[in-house]
PDB file of N, CA and C in Angstrom:
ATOM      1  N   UNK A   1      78.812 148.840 109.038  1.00  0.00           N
ATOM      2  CA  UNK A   1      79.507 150.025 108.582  1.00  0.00           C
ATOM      3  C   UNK A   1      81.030 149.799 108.571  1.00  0.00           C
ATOM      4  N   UNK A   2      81.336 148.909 109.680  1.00  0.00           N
ATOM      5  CA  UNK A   2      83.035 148.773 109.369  1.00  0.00           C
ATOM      6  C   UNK A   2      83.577 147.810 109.041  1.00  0.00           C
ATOM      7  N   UNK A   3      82.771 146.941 108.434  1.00  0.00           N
ATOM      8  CA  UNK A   3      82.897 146.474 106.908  1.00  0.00           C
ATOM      9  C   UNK A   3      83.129 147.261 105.389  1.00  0.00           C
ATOM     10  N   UNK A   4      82.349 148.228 105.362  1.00  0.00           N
ATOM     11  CA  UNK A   4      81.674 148.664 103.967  1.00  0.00           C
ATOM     12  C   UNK A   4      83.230 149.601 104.111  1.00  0.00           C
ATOM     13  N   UNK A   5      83.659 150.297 105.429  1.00  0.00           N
ATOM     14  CA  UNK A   5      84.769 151.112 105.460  1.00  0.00           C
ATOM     15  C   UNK A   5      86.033 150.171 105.345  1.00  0.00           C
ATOM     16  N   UNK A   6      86.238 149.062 105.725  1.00  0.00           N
ATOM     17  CA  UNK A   6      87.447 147.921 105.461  1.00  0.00           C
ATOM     18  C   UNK A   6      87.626 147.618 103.931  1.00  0.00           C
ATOM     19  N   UNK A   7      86.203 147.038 103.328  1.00  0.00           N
ATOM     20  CA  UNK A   7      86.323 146.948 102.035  1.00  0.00           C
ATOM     21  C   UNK A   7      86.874 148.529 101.036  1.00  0.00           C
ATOM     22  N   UNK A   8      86.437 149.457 101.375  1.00  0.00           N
ATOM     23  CA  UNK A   8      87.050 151.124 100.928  1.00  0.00           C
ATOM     24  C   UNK A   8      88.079 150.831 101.088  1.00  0.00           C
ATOM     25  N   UNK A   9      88.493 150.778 102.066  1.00  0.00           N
ATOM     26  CA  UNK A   9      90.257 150.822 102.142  1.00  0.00           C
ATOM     27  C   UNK A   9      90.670 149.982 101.124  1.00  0.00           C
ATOM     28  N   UNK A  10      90.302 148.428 101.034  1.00  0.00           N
ATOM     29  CA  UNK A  10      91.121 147.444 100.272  1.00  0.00           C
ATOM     30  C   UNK A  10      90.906 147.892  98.916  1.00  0.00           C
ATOM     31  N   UNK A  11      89.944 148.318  98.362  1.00  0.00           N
ATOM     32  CA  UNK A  11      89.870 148.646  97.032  1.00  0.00           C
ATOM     33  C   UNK A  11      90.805 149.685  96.656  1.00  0.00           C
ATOM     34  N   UNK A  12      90.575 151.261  97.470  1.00  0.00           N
ATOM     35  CA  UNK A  12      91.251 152.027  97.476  1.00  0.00           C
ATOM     36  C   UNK A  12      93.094 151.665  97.213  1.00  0.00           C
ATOM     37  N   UNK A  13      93.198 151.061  98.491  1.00  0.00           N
ATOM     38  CA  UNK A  13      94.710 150.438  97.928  1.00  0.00           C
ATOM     39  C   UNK A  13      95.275 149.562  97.242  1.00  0.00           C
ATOM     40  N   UNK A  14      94.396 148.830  96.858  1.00  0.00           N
ATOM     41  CA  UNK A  14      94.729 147.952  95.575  1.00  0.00           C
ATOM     42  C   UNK A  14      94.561 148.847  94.252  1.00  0.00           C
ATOM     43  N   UNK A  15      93.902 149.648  94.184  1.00  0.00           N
ATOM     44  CA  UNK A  15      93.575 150.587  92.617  1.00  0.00           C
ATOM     45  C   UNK A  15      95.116 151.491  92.704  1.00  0.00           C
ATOM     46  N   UNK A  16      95.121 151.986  94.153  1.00  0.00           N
ATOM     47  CA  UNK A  16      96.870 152.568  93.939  1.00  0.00           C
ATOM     48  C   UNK A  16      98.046 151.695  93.387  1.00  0.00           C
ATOM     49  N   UNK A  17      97.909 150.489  94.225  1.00  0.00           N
ATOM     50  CA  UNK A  17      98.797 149.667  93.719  1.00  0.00           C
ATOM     51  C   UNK A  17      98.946 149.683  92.109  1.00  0.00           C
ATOM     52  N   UNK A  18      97.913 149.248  91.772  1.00  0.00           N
ATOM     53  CA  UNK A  18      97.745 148.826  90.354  1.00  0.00           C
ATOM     54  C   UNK A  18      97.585 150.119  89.174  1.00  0.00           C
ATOM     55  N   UNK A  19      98.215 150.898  89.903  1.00  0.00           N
ATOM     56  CA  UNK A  19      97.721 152.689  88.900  1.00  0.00           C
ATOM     57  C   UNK A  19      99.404 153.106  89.037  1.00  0.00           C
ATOM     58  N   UNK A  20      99.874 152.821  90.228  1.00  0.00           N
ATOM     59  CA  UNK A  20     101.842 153.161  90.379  1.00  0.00           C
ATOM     60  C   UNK A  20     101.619 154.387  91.516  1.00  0.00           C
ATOM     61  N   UNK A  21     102.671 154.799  91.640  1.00  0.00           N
ATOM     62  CA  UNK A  21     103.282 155.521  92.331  1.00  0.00           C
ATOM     63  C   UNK A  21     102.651 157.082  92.070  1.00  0.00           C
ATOM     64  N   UNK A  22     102.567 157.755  93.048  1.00  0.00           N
ATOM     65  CA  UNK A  22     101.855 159.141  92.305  1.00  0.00           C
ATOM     66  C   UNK A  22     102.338 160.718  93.047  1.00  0.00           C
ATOM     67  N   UNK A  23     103.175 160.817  92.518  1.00  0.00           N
ATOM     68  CA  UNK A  23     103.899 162.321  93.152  1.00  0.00           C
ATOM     69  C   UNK A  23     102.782 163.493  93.139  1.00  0.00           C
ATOM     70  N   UNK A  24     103.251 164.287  94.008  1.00  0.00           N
ATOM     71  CA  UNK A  24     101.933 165.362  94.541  1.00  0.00           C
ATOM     72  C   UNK A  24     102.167 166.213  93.408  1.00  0.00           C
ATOM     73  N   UNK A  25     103.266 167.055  92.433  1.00  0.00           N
ATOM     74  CA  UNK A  25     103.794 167.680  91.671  1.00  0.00           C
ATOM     75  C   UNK A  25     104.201 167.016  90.761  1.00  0.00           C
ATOM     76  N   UNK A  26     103.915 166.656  89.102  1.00  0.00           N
ATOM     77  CA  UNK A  26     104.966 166.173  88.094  1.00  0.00           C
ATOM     78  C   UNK A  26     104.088 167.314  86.778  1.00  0.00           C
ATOM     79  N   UNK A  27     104.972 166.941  85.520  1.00  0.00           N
ATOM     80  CA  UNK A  27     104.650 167.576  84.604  1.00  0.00           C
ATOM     81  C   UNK A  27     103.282 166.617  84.337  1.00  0.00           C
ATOM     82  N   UNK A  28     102.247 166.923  83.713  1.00  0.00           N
ATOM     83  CA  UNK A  28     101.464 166.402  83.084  1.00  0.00           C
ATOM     84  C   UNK A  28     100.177 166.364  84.590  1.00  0.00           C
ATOM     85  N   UNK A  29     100.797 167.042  85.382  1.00  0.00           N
ATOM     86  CA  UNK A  29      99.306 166.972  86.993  1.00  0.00           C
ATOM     87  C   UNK A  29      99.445 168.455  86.991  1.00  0.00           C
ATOM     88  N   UNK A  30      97.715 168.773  86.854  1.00  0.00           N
ATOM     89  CA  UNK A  30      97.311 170.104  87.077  1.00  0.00           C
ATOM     90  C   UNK A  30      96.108 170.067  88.386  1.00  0.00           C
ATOM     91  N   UNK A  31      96.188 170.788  89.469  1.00  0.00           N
ATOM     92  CA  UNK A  31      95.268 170.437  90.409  1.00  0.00           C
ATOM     93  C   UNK A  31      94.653 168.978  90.860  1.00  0.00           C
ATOM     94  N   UNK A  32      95.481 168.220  90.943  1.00  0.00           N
ATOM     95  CA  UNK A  32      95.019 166.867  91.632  1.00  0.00           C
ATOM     96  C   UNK A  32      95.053 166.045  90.194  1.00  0.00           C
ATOM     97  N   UNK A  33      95.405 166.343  89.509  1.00  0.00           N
ATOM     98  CA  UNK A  33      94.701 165.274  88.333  1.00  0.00           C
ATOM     99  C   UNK A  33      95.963 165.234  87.267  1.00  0.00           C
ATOM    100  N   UNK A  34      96.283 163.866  87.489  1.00  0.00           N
ATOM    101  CA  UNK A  34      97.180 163.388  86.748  1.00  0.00           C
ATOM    102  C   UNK A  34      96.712 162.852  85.129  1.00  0.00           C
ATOM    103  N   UNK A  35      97.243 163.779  84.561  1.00  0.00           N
ATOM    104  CA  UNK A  35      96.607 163.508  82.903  1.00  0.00           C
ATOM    105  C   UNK A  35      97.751 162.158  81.960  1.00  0.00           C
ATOM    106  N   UNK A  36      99.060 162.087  82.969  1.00  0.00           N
ATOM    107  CA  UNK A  36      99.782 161.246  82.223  1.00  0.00           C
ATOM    108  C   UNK A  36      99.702 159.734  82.549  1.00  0.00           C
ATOM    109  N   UNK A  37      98.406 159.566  83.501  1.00  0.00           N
ATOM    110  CA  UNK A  37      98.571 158.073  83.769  1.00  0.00           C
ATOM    111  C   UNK A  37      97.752 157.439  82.730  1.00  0.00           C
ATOM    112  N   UNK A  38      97.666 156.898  82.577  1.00  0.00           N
ATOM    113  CA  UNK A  38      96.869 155.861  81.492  1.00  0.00           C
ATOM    114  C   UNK A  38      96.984 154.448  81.307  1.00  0.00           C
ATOM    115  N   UNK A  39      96.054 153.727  80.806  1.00  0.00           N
ATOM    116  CA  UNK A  39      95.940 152.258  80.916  1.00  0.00           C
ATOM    117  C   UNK A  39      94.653 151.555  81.094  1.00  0.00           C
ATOM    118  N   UNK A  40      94.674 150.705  81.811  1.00  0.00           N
ATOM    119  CA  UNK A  40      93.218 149.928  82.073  1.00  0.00           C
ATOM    120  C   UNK A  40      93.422 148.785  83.330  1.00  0.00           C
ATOM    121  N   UNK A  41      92.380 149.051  84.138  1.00  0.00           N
ATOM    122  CA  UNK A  41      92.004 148.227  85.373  1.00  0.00           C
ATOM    123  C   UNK A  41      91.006 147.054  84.819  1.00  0.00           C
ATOM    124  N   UNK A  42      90.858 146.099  85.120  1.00  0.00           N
ATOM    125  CA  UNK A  42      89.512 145.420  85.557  1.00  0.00           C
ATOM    126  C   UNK A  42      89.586 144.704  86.771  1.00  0.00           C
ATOM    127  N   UNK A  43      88.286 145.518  87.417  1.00  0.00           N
ATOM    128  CA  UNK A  43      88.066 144.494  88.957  1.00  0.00           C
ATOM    129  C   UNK A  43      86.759 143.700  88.459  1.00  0.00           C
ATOM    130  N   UNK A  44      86.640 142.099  88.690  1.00  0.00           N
ATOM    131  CA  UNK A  44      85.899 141.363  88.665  1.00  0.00           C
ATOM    132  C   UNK A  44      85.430 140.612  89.637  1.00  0.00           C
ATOM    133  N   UNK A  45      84.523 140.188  90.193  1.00  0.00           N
ATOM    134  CA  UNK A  45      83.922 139.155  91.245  1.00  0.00           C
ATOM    135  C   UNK A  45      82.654 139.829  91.945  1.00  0.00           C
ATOM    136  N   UNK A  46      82.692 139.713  92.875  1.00  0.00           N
ATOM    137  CA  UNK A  46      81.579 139.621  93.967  1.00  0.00           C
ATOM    138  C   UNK A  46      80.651 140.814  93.675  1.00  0.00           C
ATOM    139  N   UNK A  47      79.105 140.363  93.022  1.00  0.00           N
ATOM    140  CA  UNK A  47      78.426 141.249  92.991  1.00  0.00           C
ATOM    141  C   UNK A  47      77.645 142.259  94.451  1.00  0.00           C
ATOM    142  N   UNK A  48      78.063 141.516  95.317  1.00  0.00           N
ATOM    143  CA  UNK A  48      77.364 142.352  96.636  1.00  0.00           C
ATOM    144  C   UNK A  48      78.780 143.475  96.922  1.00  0.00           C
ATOM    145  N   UNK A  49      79.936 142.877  96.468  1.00  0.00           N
ATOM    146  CA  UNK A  49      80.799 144.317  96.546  1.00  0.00           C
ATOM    147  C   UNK A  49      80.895 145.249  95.353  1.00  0.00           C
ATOM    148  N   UNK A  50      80.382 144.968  94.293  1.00  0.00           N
ATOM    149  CA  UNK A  50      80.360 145.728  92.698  1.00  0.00           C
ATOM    150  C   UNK A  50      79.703 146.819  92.939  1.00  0.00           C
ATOM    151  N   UNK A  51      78.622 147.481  93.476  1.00  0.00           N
ATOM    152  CA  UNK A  51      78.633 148.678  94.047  1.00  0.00           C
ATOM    153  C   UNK A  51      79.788 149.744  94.843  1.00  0.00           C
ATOM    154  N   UNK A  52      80.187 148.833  95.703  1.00  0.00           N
ATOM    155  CA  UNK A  52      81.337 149.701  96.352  1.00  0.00           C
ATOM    156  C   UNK A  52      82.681 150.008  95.488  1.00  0.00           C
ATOM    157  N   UNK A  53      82.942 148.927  94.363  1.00  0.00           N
ATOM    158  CA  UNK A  53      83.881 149.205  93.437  1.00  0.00           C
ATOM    159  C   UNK A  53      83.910 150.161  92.133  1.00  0.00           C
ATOM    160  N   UNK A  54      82.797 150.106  92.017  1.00  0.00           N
ATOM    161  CA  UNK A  54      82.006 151.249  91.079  1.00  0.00           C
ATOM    162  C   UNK A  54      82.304 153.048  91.828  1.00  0.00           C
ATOM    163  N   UNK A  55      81.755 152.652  93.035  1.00  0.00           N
ATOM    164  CA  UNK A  55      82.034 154.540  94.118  1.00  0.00           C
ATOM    165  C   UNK A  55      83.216 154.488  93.967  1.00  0.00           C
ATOM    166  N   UNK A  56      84.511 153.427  94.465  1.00  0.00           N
ATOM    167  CA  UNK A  56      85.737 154.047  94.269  1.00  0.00           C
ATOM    168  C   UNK A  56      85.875 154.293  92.858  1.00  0.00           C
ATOM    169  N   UNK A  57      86.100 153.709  91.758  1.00  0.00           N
ATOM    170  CA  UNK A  57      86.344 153.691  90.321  1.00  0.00           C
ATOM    171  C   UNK A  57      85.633 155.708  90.204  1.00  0.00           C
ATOM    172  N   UNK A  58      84.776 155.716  90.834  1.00  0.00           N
ATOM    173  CA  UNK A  58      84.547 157.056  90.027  1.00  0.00           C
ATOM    174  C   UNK A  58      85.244 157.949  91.199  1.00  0.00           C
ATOM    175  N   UNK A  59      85.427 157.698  92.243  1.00  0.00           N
ATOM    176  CA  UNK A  59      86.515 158.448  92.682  1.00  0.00           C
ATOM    177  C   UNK A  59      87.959 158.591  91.921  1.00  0.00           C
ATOM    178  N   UNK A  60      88.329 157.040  91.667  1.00  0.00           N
ATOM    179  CA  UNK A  60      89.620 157.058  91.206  1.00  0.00           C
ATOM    180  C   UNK A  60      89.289 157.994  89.992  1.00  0.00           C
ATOM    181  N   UNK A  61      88.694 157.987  89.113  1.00  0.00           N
ATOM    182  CA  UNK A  61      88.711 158.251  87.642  1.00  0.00           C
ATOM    183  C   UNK A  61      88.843 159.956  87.654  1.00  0.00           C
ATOM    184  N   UNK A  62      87.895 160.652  88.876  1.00  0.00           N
ATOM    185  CA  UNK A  62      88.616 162.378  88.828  1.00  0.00           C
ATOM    186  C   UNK A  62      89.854 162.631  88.551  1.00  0.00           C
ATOM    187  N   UNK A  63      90.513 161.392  89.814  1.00  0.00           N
ATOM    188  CA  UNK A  63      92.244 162.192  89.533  1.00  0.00           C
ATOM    189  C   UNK A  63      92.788 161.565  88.206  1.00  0.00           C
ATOM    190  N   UNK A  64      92.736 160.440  88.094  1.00  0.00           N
ATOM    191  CA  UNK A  64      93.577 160.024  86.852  1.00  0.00           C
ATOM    192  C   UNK A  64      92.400 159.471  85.357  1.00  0.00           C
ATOM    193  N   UNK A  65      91.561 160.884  84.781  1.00  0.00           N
ATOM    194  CA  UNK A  65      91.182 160.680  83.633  1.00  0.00           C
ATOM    195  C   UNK A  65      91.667 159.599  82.522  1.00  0.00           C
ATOM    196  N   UNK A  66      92.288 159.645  82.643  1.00  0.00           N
ATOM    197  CA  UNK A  66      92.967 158.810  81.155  1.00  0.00           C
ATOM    198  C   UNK A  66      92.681 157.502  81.262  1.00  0.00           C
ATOM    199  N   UNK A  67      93.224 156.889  83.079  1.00  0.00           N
ATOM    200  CA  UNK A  67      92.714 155.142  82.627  1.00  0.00           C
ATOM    201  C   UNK A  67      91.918 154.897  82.734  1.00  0.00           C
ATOM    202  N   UNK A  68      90.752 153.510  82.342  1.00  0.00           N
ATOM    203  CA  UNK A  68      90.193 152.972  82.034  1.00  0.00           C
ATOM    204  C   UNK A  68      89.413 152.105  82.774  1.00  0.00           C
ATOM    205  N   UNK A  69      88.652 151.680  83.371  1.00  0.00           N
ATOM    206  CA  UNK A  69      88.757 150.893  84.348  1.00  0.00           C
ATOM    207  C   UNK A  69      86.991 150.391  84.280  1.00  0.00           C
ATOM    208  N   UNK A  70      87.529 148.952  84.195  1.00  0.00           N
ATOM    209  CA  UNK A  70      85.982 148.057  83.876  1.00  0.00           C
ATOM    210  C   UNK A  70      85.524 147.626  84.980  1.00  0.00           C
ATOM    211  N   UNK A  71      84.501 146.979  85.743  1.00  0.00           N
ATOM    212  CA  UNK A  71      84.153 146.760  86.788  1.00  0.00           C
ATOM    213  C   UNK A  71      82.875 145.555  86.608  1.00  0.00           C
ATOM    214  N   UNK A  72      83.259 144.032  86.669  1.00  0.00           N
ATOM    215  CA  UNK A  72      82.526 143.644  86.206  1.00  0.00           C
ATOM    216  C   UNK A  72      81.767 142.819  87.512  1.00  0.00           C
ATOM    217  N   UNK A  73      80.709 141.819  87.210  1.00  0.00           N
ATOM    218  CA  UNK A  73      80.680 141.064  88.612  1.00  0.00           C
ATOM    219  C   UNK A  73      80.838 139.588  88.479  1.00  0.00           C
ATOM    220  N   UNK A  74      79.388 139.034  88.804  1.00  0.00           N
ATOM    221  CA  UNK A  74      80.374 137.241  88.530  1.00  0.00           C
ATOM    222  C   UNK A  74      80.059 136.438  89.396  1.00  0.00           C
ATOM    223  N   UNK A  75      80.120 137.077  90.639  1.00  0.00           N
ATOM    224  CA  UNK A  75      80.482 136.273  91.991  1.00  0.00           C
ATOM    225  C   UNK A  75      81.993 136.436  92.605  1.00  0.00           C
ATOM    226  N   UNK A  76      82.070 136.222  93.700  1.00  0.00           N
ATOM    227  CA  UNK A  76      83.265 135.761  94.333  1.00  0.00           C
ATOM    228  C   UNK A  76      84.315 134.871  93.823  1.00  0.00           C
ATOM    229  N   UNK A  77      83.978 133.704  93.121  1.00  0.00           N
ATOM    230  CA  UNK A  77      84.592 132.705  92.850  1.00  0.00           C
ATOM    231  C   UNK A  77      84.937 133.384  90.967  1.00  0.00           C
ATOM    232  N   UNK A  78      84.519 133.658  90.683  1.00  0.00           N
ATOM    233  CA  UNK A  78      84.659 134.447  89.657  1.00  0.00           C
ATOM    234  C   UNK A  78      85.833 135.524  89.460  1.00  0.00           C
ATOM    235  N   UNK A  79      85.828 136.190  90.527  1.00  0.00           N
ATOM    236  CA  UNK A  79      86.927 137.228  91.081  1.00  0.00           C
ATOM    237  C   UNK A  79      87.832 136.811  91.036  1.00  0.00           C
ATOM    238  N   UNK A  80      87.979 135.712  91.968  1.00  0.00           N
ATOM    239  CA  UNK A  80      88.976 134.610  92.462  1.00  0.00           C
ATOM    240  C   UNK A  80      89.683 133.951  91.356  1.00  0.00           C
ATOM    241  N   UNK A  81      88.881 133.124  90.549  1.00  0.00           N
ATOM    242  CA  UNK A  81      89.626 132.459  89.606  1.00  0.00           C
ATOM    243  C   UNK A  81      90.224 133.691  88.352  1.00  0.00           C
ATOM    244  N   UNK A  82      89.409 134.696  88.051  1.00  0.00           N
ATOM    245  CA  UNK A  82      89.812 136.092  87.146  1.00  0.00           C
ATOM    246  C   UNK A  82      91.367 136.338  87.404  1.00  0.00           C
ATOM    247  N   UNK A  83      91.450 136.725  88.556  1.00  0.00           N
ATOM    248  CA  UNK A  83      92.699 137.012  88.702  1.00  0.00           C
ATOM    249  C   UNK A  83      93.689 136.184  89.053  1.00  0.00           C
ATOM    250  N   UNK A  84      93.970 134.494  89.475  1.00  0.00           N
ATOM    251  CA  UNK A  84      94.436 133.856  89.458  1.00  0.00           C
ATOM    252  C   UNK A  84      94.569 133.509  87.785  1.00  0.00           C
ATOM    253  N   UNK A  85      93.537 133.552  86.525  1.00  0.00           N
ATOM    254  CA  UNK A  85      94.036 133.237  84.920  1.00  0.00           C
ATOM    255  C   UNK A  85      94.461 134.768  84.648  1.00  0.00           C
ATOM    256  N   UNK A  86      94.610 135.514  85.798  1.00  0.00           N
ATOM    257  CA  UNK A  86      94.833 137.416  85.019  1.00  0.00           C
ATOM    258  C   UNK A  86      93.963 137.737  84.077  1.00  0.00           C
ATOM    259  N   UNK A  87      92.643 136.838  83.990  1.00  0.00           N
ATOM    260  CA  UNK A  87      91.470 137.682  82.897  1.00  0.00           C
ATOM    261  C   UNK A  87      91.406 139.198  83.591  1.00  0.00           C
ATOM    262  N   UNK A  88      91.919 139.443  85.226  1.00  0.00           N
ATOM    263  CA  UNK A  88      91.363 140.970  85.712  1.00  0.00           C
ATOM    264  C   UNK A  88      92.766 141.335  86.420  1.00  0.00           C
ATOM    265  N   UNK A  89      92.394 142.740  86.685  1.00  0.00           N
ATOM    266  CA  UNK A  89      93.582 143.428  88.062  1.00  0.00           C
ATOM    267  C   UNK A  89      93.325 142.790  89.318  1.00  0.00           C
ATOM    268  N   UNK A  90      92.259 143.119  89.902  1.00  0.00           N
ATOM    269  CA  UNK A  90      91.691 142.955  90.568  1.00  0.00           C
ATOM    270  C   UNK A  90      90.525 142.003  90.537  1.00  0.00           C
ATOM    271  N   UNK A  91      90.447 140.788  92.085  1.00  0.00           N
ATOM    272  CA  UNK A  91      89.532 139.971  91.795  1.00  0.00           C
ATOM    273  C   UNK A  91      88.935 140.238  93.364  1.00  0.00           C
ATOM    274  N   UNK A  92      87.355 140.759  93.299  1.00  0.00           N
ATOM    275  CA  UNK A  92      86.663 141.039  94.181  1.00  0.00           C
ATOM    276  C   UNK A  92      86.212 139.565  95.080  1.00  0.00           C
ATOM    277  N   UNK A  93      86.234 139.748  96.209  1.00  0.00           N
ATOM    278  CA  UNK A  93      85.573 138.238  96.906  1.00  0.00           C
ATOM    279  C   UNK A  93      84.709 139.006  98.225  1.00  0.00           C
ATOM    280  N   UNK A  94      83.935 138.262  98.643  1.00  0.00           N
ATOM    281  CA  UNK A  94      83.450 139.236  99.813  1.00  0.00           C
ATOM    282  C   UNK A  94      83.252 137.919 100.699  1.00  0.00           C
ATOM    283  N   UNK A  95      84.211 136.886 100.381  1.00  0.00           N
ATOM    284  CA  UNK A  95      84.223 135.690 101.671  1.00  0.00           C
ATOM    285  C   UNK A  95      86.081 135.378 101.330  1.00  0.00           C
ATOM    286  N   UNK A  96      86.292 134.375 102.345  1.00  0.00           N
ATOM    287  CA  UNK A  96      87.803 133.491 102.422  1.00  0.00           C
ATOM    288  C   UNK A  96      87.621 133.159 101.321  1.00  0.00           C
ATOM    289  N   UNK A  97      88.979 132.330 100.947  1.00  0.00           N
ATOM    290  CA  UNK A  97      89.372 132.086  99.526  1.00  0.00           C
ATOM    291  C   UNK A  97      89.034 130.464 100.534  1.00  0.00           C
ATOM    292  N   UNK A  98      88.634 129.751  99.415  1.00  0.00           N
ATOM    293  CA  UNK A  98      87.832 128.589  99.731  1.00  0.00           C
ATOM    294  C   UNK A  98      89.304 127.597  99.466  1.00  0.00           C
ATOM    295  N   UNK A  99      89.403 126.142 100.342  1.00  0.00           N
ATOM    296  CA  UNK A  99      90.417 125.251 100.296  1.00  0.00           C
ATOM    297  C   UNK A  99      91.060 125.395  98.713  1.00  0.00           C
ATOM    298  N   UNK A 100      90.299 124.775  98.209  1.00  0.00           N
ATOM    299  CA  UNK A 100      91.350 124.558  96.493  1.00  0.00           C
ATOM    300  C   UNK A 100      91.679 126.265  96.180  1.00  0.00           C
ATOM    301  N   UNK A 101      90.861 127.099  96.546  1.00  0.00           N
ATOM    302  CA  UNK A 101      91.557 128.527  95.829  1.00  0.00           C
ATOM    303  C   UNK A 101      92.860 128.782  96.554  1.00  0.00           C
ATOM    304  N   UNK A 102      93.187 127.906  97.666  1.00  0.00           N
ATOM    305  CA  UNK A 102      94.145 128.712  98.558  1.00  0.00           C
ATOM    306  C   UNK A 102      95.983 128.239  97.248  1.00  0.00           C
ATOM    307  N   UNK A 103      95.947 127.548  96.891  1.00  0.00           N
ATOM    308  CA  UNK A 103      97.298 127.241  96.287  1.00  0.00           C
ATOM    309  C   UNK A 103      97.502 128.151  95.119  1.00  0.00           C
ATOM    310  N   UNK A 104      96.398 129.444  94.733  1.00  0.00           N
ATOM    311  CA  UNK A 104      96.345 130.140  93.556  1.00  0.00           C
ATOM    312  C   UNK A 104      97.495 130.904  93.644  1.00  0.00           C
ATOM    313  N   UNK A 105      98.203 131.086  95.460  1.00  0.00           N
ATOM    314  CA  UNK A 105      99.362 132.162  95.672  1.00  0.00           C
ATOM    315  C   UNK A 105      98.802 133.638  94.715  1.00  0.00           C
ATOM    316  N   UNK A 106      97.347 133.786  95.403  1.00  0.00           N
ATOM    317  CA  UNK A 106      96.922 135.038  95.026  1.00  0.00           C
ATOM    318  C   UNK A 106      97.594 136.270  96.069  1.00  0.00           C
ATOM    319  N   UNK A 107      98.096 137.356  95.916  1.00  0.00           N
ATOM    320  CA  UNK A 107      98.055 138.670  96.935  1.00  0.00           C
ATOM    321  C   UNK A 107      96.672 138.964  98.115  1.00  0.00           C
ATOM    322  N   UNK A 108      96.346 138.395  98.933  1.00  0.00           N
ATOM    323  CA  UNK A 108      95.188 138.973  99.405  1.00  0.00           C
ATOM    324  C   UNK A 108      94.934 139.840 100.503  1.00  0.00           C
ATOM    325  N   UNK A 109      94.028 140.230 101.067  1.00  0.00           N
ATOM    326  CA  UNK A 109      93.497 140.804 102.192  1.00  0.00           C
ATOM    327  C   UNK A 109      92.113 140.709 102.688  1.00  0.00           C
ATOM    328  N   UNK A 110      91.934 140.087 103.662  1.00  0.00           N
ATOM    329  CA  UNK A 110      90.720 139.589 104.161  1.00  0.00           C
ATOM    330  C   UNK A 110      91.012 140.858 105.882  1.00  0.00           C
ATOM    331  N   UNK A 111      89.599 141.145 105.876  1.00  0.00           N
ATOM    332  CA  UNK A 111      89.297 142.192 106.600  1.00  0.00           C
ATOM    333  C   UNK A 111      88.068 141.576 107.461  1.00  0.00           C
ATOM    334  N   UNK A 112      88.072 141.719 108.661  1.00  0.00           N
ATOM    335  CA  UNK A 112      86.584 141.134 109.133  1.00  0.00           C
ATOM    336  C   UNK A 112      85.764 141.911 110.115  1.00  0.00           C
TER     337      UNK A 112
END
């Protein structure tokens, strides 16, 4: 269980990251829901976490309708290399970044 809650968090704050900054009040937010954000996510990799990225994605998607956001799987290493060529936003792994992935100077967070 405090795994499945570590991985929530990391997704959760990486989708903020990658969505911007989000004031409680602006023009274009009516009750929680920001209608002026827009764009497109893709998280790719690890199919044993592609479930949990899917629950946040439809969390995220209440407040900010407009963007887009694909959710694919792959594997880990898939994730990994995705977002090291930027094929994705986000690259899902649900292990360490393995010797040769380590020089990708990816952003990460490993939770255990």
């Amino acid at each position: 269980m405090k795994k499945i809650v570590s991985w929530l968090l990391i997704f959760a704050f990486g989708a903020i990251l990658f969505a911007g900054c989000t004031p409680t009040e602006k023009e274009g937010t009516s009750g929680g829901v920001d209608t002026e954000l827009s764009g497109k996510i893709v998280i790719a990799g690890s199919t044993s976490v592609q479930p949990l990225s899917e629950e946040l994605v439809a969390g995220f998607l209440e407040r900010y309708p407009n963007v887009t956001v694909e959710v694919q799987g792959g594997g880990s290493s898939v994730g990994i290399k995705s977002a090291y060529e930027k094929i994705c936003d986000i690259g899902a792994a649900s292990r360490a970044l393995k010797e040769e992935e380590k020089g990708y100077e990816l952003n990460n967070c490993f939770i255990s």
